[in-house]
Protein backbone atom coordinates (compact mmCIF):
# COMPACT_ATOMS: atom_id res chain seq x y z
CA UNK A 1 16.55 6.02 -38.31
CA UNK A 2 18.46 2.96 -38.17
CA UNK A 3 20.87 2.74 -41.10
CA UNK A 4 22.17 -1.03 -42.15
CA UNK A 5 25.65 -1.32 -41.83
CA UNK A 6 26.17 -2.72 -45.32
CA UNK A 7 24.30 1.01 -46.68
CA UNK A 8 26.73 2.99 -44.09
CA UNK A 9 30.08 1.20 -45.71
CA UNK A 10 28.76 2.16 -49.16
CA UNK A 11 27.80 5.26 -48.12
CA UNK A 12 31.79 5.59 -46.98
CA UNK A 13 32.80 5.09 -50.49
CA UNK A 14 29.88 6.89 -52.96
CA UNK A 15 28.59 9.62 -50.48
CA UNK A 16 25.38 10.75 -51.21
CA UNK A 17 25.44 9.22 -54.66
CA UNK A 18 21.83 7.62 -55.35
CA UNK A 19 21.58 3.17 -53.94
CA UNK A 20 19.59 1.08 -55.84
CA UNK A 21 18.32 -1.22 -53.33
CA UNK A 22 15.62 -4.10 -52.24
CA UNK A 23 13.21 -3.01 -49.86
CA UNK A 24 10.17 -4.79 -48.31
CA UNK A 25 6.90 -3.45 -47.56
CA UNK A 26 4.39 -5.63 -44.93
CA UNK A 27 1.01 -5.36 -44.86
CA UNK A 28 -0.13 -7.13 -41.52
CA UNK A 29 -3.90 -7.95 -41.65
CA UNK A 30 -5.81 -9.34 -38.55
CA UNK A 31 -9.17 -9.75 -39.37
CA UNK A 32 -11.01 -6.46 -40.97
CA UNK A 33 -7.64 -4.44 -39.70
CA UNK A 34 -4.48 -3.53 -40.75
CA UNK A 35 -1.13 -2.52 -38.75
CA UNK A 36 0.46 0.81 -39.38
CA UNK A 37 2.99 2.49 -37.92
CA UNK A 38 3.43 6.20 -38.21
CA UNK A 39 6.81 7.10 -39.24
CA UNK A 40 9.31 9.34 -36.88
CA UNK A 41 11.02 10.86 -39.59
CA UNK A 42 8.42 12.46 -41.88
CA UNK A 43 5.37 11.64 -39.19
CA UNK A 44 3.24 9.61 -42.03
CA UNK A 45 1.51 6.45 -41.52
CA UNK A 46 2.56 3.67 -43.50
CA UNK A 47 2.92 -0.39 -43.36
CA UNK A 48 6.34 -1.52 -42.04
CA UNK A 49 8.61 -0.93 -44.47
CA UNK A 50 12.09 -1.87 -44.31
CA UNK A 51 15.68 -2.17 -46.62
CA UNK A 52 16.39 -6.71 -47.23
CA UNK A 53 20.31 -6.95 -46.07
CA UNK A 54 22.36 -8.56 -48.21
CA UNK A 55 21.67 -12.39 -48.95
CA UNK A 56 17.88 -12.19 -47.18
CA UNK A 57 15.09 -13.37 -48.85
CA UNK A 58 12.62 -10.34 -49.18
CA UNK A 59 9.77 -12.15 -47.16
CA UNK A 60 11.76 -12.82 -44.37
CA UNK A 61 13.39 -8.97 -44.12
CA UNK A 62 9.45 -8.16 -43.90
CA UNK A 63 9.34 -10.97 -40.78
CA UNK A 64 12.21 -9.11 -39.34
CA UNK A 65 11.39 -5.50 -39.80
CA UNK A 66 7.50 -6.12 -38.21
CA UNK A 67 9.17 -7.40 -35.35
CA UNK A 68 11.87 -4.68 -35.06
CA UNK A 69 10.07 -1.86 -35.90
CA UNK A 70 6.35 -3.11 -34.19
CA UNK A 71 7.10 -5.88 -31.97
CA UNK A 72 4.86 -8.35 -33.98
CA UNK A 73 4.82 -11.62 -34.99
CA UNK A 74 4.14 -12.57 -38.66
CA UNK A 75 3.70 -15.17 -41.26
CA UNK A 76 4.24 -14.11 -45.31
CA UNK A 77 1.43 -15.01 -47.07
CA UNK A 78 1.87 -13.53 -50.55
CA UNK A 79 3.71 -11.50 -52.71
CA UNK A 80 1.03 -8.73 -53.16
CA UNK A 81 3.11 -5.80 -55.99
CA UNK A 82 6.50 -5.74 -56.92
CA UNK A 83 7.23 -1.63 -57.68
CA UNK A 84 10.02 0.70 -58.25
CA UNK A 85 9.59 3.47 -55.74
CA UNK A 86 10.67 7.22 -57.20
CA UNK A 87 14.00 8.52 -56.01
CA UNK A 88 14.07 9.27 -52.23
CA UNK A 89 16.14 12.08 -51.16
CA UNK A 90 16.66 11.88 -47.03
CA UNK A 91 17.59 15.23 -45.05
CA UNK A 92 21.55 14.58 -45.19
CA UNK A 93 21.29 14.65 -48.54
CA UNK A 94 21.70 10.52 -49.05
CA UNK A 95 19.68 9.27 -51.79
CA UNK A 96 18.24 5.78 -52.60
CA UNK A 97 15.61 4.16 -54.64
CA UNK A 98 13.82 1.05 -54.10
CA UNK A 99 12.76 -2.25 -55.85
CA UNK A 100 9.52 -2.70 -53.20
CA UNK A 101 8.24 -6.45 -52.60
CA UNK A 102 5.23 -5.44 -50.72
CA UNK A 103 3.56 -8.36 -48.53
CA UNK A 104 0.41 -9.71 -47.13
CA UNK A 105 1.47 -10.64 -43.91
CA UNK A 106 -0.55 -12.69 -41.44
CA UNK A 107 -0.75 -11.40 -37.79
CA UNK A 108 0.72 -14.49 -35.01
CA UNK A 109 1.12 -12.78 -31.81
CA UNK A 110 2.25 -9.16 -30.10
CA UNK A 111 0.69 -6.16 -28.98
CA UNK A 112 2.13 -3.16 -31.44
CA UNK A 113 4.22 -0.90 -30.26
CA UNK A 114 6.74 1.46 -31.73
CA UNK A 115 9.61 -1.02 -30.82
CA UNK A 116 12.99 0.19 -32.54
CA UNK A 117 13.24 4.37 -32.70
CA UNK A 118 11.89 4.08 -36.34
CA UNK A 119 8.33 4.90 -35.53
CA UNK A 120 6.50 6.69 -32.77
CA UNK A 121 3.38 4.68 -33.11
CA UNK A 122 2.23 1.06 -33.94
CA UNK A 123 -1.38 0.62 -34.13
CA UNK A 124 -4.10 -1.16 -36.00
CA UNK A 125 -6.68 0.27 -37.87
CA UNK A 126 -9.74 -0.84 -39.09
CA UNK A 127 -9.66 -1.33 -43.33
CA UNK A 128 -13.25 1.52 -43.78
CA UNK A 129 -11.00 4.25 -41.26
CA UNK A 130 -7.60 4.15 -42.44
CA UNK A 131 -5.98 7.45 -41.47
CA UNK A 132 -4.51 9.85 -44.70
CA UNK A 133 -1.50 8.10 -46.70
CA UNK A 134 0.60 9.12 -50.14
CA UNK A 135 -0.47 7.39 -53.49
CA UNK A 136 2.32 4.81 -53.16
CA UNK A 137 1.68 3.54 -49.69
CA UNK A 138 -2.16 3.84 -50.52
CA UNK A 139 -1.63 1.40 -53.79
CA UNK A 140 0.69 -1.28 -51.84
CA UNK A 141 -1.98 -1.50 -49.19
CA UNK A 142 -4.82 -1.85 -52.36
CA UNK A 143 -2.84 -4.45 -53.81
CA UNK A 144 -2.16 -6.41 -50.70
CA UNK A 145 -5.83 -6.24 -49.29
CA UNK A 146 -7.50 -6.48 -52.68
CA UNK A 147 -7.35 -10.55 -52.38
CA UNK A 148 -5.70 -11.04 -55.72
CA UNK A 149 -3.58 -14.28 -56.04
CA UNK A 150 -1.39 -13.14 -58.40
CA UNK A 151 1.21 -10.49 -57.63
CA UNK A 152 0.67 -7.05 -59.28
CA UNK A 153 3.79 -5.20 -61.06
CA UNK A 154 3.48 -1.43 -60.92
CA UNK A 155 5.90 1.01 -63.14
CA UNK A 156 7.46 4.31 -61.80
CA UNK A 157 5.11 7.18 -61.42
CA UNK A 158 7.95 9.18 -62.88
């Protein structure tokens, strides 16, 4: 997995200690489908997510991590949820949670492919034959495809 720099200096000075930090999750739509990319870690299909580097603005880290991690282009469209994501603890022992900004993205251009080592797969799927997914990826892909205008806050499920 590719580690931000700015996470691997604070990592040098807190250790495994638990990062509160911004992430992004982007929900590309094309038509009646939706991208999803099935993670190389933990082997689950999810929407791009990603971690916003210091000084980005959340809808562009979602740009940037749907063309690093599957080699498309995209437009924001909306803020979909907002949603504090339960503590993650990864296999070295690092933990992190995450203030999610989850995004209806609009598909430009690109075939999907696995493009950065995250993922090994990049695919669309059709919204009636979406493969299995966890409650939390399940509810930011509800609130992004549900059509709302407004942007839903969820609370912890802890």
């Amino acid at each position: 997995m590719a580690t931000p720099d700015f996470v691997l200096s604070l990592r040098e000075k807190i250790g495994t200690a638990s990062l509160w930090l911004a992430g992004v999750t982007a929900v590309v739509v094309r038509d009646d489908e939706t991208l999803l990319v099935r993670r190389a870690d933990t082997g689950a299909w999810t929407p791009v997510t990603g971690i916003v580097d210091p000084g980005e603005h959340p809808a562009d880290a979602a740009v940037r991590e749907t063309l690093e991690e599957a080699d498309l282009h995209v437009v924001p469209e909306r803020l979909a949820s907002i949603g504090v994501t339960d503590e993650v603890v990864y296999a070295n022992g690092d933990r992190a949670q995450y203030l999610d900004h989850t995004f209806v993205m609009r598909y430009v251009s690109g075939e999907p492919s696995p493009a950065d080592g995250e993922n090994t797969e990049a695919r669309w799927f059709r919204l009636d034959a979406l493969p299995p997914m966890g409650p939390d990826m399940l509810s930011r892909l509800d609130a992004a495809l549900a059509g709302e205008q407004a942007a839903r806050f969820g609370t912890s499920s802890s």
